[in-house]
C-alpha atoms as a PDB file:
ATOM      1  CA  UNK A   1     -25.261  -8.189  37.139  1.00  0.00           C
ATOM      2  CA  UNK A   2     -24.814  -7.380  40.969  1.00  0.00           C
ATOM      3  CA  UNK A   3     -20.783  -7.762  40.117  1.00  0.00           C
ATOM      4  CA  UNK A   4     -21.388  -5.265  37.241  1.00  0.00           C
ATOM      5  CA  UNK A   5     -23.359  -2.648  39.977  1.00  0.00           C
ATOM      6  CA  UNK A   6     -21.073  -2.901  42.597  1.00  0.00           C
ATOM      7  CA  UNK A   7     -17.900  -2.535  40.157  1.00  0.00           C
ATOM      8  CA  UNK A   8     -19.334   0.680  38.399  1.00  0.00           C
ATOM      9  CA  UNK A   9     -19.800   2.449  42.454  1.00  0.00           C
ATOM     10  CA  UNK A  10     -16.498   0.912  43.558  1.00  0.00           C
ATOM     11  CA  UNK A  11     -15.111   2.502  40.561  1.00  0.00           C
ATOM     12  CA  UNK A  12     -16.252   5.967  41.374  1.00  0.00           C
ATOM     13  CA  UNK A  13     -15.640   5.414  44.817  1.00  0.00           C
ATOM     14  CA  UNK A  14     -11.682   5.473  43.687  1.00  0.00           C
ATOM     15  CA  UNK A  15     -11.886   7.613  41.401  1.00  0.00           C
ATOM     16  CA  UNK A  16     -13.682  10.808  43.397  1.00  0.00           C
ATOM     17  CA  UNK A  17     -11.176   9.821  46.830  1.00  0.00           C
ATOM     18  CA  UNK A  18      -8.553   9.395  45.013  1.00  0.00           C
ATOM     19  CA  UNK A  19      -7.495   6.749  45.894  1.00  0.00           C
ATOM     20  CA  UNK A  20      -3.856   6.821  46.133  1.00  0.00           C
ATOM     21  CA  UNK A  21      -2.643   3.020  45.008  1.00  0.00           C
ATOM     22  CA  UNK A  22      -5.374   3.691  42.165  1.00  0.00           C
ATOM     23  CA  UNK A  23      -3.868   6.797  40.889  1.00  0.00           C
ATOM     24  CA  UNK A  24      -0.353   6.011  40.989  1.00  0.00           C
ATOM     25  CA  UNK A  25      -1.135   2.661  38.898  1.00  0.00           C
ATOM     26  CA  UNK A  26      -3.087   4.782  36.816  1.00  0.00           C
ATOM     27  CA  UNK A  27      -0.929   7.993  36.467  1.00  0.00           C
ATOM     28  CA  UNK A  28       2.109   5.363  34.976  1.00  0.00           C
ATOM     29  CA  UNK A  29      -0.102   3.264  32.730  1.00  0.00           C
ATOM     30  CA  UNK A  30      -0.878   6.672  31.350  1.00  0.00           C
ATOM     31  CA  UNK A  31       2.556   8.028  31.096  1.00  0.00           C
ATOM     32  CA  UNK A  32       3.684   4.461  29.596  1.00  0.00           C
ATOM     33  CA  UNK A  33       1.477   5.133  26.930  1.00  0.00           C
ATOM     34  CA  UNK A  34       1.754   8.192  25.457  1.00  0.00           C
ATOM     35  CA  UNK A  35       5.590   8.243  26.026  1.00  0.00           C
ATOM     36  CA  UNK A  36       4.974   5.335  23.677  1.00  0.00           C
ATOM     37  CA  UNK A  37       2.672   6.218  21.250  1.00  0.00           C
ATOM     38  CA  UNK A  38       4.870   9.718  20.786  1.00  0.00           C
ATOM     39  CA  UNK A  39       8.050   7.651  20.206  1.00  0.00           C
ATOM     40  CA  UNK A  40       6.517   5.854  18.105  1.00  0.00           C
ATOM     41  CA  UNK A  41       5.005   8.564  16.062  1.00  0.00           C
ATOM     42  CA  UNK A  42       8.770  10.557  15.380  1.00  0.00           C
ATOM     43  CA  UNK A  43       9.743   7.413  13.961  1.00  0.00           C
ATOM     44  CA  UNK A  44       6.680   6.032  11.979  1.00  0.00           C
ATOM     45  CA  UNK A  45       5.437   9.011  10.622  1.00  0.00           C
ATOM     46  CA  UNK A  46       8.724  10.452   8.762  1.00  0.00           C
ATOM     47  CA  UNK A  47       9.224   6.274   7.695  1.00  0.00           C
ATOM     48  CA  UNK A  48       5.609   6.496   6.458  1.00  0.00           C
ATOM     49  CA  UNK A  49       6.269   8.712   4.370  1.00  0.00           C
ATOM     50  CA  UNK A  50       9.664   7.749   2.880  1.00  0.00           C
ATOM     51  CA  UNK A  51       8.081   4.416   2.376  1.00  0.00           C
ATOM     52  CA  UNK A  52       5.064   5.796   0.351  1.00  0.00           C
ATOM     53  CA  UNK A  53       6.886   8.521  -1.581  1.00  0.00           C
ATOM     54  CA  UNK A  54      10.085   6.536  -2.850  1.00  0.00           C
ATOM     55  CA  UNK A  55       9.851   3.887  -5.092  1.00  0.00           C
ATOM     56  CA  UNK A  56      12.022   0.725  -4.487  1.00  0.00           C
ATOM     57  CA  UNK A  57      12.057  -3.064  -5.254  1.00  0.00           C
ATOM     58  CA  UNK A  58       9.975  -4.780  -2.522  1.00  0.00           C
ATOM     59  CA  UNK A  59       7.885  -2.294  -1.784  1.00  0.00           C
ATOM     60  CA  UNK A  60       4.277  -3.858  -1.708  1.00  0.00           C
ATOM     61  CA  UNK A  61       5.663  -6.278  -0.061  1.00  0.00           C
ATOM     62  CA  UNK A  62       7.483  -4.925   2.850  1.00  0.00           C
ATOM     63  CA  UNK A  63       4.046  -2.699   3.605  1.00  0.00           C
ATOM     64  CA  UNK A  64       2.299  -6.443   3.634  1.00  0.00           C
ATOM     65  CA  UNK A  65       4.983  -7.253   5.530  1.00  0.00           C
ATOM     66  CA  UNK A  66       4.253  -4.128   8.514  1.00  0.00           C
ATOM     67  CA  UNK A  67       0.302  -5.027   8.175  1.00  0.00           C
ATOM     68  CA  UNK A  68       0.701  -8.518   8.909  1.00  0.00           C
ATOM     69  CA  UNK A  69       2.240  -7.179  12.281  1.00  0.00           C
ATOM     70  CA  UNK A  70      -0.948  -4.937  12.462  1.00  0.00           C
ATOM     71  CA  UNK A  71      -2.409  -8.510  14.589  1.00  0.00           C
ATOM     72  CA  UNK A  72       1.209  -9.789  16.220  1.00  0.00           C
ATOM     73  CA  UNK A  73       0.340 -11.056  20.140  1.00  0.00           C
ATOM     74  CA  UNK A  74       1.872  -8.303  22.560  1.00  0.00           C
ATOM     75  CA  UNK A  75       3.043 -11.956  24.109  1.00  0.00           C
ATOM     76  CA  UNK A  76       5.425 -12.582  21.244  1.00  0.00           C
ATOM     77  CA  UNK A  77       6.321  -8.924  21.033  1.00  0.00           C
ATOM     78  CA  UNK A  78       7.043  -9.303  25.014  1.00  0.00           C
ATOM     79  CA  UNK A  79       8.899 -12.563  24.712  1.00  0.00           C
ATOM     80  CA  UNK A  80      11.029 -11.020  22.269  1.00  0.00           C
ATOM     81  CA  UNK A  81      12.199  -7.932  24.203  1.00  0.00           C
ATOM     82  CA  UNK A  82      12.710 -10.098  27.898  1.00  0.00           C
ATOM     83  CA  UNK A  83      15.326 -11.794  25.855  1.00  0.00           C
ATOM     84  CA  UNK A  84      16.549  -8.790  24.233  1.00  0.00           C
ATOM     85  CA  UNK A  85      17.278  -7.546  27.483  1.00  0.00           C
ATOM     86  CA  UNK A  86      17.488 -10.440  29.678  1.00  0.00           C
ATOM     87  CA  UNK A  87      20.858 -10.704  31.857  1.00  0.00           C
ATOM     88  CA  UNK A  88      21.812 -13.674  28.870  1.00  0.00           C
ATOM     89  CA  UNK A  89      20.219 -11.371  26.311  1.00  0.00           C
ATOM     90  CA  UNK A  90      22.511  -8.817  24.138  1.00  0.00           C
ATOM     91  CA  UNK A  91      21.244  -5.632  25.923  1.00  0.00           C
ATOM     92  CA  UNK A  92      21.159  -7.281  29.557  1.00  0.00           C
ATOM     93  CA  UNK A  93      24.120  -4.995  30.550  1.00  0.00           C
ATOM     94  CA  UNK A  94      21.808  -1.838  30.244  1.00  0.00           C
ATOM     95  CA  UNK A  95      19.822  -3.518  33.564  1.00  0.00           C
ATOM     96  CA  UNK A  96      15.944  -2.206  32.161  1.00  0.00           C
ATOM     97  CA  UNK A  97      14.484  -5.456  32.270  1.00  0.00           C
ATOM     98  CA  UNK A  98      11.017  -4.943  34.926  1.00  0.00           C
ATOM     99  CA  UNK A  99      11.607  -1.297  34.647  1.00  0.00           C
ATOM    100  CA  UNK A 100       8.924   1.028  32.673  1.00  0.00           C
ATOM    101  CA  UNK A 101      11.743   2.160  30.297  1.00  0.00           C
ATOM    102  CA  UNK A 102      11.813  -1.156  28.782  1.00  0.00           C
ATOM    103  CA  UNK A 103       7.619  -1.460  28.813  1.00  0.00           C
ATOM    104  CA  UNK A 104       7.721   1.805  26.774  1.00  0.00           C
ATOM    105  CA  UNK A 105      10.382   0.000  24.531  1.00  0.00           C
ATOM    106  CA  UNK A 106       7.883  -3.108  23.963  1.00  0.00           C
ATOM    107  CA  UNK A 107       5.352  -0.504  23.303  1.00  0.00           C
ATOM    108  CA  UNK A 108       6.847   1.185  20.838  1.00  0.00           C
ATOM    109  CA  UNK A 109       7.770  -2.052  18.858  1.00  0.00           C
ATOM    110  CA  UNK A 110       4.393  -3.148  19.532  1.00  0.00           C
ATOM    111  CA  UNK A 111       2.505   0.193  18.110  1.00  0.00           C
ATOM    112  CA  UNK A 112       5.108   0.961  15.366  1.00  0.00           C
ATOM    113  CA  UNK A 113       3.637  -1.409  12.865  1.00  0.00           C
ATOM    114  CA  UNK A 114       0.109   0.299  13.244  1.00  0.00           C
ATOM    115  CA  UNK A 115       1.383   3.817  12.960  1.00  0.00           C
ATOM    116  CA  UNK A 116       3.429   2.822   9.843  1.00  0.00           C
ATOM    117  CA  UNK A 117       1.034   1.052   8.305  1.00  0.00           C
ATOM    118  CA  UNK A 118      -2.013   3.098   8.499  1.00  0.00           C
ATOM    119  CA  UNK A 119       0.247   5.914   7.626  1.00  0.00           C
ATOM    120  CA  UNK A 120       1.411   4.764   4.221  1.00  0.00           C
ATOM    121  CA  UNK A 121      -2.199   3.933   3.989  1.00  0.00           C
ATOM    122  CA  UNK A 122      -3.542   7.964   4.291  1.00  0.00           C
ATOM    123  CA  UNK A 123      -0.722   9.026   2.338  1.00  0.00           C
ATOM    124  CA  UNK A 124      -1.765   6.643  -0.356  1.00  0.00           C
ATOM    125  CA  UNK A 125      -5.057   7.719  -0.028  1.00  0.00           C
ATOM    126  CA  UNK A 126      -4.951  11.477  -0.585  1.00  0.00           C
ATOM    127  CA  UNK A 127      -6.035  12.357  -4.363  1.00  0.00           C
ATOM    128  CA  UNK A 128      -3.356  12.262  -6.946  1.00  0.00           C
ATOM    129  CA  UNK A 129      -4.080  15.334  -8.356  1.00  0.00           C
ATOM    130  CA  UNK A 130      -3.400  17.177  -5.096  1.00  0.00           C
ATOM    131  CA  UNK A 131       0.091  16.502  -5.572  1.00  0.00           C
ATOM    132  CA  UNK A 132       0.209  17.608  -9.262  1.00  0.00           C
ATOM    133  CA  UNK A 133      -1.612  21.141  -8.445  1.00  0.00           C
ATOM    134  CA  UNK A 134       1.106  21.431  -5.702  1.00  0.00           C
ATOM    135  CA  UNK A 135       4.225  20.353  -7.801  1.00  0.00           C
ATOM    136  CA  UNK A 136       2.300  22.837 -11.177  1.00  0.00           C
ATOM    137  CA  UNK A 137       2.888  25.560  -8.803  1.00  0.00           C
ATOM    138  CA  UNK A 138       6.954  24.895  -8.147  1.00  0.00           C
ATOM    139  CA  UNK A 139       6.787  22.915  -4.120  1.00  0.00           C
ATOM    140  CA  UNK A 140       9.472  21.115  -4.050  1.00  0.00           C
ATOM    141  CA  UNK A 141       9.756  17.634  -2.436  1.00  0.00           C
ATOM    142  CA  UNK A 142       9.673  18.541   0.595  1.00  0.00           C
ATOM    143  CA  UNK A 143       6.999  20.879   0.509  1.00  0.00           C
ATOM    144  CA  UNK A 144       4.513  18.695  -1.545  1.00  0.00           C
ATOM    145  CA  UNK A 145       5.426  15.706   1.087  1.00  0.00           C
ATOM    146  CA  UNK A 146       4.129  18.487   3.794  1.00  0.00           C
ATOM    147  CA  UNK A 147       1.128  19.279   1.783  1.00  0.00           C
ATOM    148  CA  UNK A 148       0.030  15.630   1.422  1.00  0.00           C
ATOM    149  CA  UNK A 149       0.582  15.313   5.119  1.00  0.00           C
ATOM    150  CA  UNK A 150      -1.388  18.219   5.651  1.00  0.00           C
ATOM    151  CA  UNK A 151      -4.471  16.402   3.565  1.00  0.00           C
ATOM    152  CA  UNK A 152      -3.462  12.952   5.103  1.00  0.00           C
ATOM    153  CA  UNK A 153      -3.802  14.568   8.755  1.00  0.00           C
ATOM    154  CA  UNK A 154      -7.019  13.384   9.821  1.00  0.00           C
ATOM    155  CA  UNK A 155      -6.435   9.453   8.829  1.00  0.00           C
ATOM    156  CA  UNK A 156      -2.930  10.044  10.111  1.00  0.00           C
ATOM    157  CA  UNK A 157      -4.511  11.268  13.896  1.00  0.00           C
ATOM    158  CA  UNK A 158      -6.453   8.343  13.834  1.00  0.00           C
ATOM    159  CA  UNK A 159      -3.586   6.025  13.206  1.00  0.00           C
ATOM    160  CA  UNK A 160      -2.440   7.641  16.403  1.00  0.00           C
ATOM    161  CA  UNK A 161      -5.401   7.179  18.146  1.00  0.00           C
ATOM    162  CA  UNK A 162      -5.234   3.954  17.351  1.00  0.00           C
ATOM    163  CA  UNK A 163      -2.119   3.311  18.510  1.00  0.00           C
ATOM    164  CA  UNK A 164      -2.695   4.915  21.851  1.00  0.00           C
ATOM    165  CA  UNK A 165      -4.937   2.448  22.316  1.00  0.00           C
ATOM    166  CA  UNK A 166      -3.579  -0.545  21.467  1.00  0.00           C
ATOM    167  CA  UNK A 167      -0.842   0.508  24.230  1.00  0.00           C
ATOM    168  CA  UNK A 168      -3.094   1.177  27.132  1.00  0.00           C
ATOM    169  CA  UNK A 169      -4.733  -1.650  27.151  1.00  0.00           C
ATOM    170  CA  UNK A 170      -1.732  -4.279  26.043  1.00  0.00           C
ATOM    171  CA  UNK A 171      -1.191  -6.840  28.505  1.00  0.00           C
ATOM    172  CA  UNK A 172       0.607  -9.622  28.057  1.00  0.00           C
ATOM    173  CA  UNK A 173       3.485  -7.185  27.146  1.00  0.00           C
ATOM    174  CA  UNK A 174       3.397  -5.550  30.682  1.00  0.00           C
ATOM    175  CA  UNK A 175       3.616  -9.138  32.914  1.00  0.00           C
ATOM    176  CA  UNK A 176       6.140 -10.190  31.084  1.00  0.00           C
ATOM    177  CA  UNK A 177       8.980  -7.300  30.880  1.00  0.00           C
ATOM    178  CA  UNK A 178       7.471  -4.977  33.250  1.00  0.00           C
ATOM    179  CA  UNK A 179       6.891  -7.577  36.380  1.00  0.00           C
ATOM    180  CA  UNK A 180       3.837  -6.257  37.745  1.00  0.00           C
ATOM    181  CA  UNK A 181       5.637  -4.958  40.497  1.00  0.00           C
ATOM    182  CA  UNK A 182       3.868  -2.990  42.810  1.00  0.00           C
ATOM    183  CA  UNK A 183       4.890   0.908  42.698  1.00  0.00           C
ATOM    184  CA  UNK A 184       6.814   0.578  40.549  1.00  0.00           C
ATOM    185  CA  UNK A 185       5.815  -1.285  37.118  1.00  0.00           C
ATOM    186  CA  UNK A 186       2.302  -2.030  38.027  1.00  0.00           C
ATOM    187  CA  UNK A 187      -0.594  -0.485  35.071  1.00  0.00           C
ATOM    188  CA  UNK A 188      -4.113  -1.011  35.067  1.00  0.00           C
ATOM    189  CA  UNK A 189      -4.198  -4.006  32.792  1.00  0.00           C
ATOM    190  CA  UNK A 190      -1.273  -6.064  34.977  1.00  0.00           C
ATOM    191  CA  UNK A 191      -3.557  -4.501  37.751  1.00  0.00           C
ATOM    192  CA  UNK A 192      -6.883  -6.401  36.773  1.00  0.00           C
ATOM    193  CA  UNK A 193      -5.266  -9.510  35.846  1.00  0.00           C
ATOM    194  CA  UNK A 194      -3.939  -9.789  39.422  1.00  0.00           C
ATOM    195  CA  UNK A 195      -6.808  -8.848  41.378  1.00  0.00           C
ATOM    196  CA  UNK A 196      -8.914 -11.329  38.730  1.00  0.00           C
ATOM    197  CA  UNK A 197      -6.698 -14.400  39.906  1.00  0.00           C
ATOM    198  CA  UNK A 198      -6.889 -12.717  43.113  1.00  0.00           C
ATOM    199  CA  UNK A 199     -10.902 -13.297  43.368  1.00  0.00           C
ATOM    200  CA  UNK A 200     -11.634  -9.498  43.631  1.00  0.00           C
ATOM    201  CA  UNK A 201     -13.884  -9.085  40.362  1.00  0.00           C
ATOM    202  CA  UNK A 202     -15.410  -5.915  41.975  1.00  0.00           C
ATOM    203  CA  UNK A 203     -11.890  -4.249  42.045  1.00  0.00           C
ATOM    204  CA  UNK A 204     -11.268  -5.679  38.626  1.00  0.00           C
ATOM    205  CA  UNK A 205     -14.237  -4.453  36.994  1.00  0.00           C
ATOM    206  CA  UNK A 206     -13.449  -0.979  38.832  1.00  0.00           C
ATOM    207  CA  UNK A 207      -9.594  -0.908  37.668  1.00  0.00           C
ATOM    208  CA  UNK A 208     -11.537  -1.862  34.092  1.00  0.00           C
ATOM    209  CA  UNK A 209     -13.823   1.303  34.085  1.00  0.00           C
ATOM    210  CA  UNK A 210     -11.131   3.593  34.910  1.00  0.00           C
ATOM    211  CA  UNK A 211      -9.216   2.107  32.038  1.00  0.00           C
ATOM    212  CA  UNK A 212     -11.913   2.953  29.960  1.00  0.00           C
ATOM    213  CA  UNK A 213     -12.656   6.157  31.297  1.00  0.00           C
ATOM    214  CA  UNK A 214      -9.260   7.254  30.876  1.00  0.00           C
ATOM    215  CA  UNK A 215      -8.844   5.810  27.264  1.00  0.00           C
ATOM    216  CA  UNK A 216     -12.081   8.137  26.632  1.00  0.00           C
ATOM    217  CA  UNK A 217     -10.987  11.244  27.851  1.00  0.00           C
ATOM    218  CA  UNK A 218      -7.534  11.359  25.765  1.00  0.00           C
ATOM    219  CA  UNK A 219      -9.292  10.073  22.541  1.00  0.00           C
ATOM    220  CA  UNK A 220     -11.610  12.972  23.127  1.00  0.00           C
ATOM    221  CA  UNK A 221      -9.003  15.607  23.170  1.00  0.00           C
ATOM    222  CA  UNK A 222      -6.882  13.873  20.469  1.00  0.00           C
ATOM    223  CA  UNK A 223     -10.392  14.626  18.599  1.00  0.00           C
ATOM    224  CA  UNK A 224     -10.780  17.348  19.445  1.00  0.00           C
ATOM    225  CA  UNK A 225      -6.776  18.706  18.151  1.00  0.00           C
ATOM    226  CA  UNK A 226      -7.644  16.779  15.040  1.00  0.00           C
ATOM    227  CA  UNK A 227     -10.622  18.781  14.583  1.00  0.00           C
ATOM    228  CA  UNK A 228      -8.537  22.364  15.146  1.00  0.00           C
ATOM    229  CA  UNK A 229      -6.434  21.465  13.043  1.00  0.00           C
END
């Protein structure tokens, strides 16, 4: 309980000083993450909805296919991109391996199946009859696609949401492409893993809270654009 106490004032202790190590790692694990999750939403969300509106052999079972990835290990999906881009790997040339370009590549791979999924899922979900009023009145394809996004938006924002964080608080992903290399590739979650092994639970349980603070703030202003819109 006393690691708990001390954690929670160490924690605001870096975050009103600003501490600078602190904000740096925190600043890129932020920027990592919604570089990622907005990748990953061009390409999932016009996919999604390709997927659910054309009809093709296959189909249930490719979108069984993207949910079974809904629970894939960010360790596999980081073992597969250090030897996509390892120097014996087919994209070694492009030299991104421990860089954060290549942790917002794993990121994207790793959040893609969530955002797909979940996005075929609101489309299915909006009432049928929503797209016959809008068809009975002469939209076209693309405009009845827009108007079932427009219906699907709030399922659709938390598919996002959910994505977001499943990024920010990956792990495994991070140590393994990104390095944990300090000032450079070094995010909360590598952060806390480190100073665990390290002994320093009252750092770790600091670098924790912020991780959580900051995870609450952007879900509450992703909220609150959902709710605008």
């Amino acid at each position: 309980m006393t690691e708990i106490w001390n954690g929670l004032l160490r924690a605001f202790e870096l975050i009103f000083t600003f501490d600078p190590e602190v904000m740096a790692v925190a600043g890129l694990s932020l920027r990592i993450a919604l570089t990622s999750v907005v990748l990953a939403s061009i390409i999932c969300l016009p996919l999604g909805a390709l997927i659910h509106f054309r009809s093709f052999p296959g189909k249930r079972t490719l979108i069984s296919v993207i949910q079974t990835f809904y629970s894939v290990p960010t360790v596999t999906v980081g073992l597969f991109v250090f030897v996509l881009f390892s120097r014996s790997g087919p994209l070694g040339g492009l030299n991104l391996l421990f860089t954060p370009t290549v942790m917002v590549i794993g990121q994207v791979l790793l959040v893609m199946p969530i955002l797909l999924g979940l996005t075929v899922s609101a489309l299915s979900g909006v009432d049928r009859t929503i797209t016959d009023t809008a068809r009975s009145l002469g939209a076209n394809g693309w405009q009845t696609v827009l108007v079932i996004m427009r219906e699907a938006r709030f399922a659709v924002m938390a598919a996002i949401i959910l994505g977001f964080g499943r990024a920010i608080s990956e792990v495994g992903l991070a140590l393994m492409v990104g390095g944990n290399i300090k000032g450079f590739t070094r995010v909360i979650t590598t952060a806390i893993s480190l100073e665990t092994s390290k002994g320093d639970i009252e750092l770790s349980m600091a670098l924790g809270i912020i991780l959580i603070v900051i995870a609450l703030i952007i879900n509450l202003i992703l909220n609150r654009i959902q709710q605008r819109r």
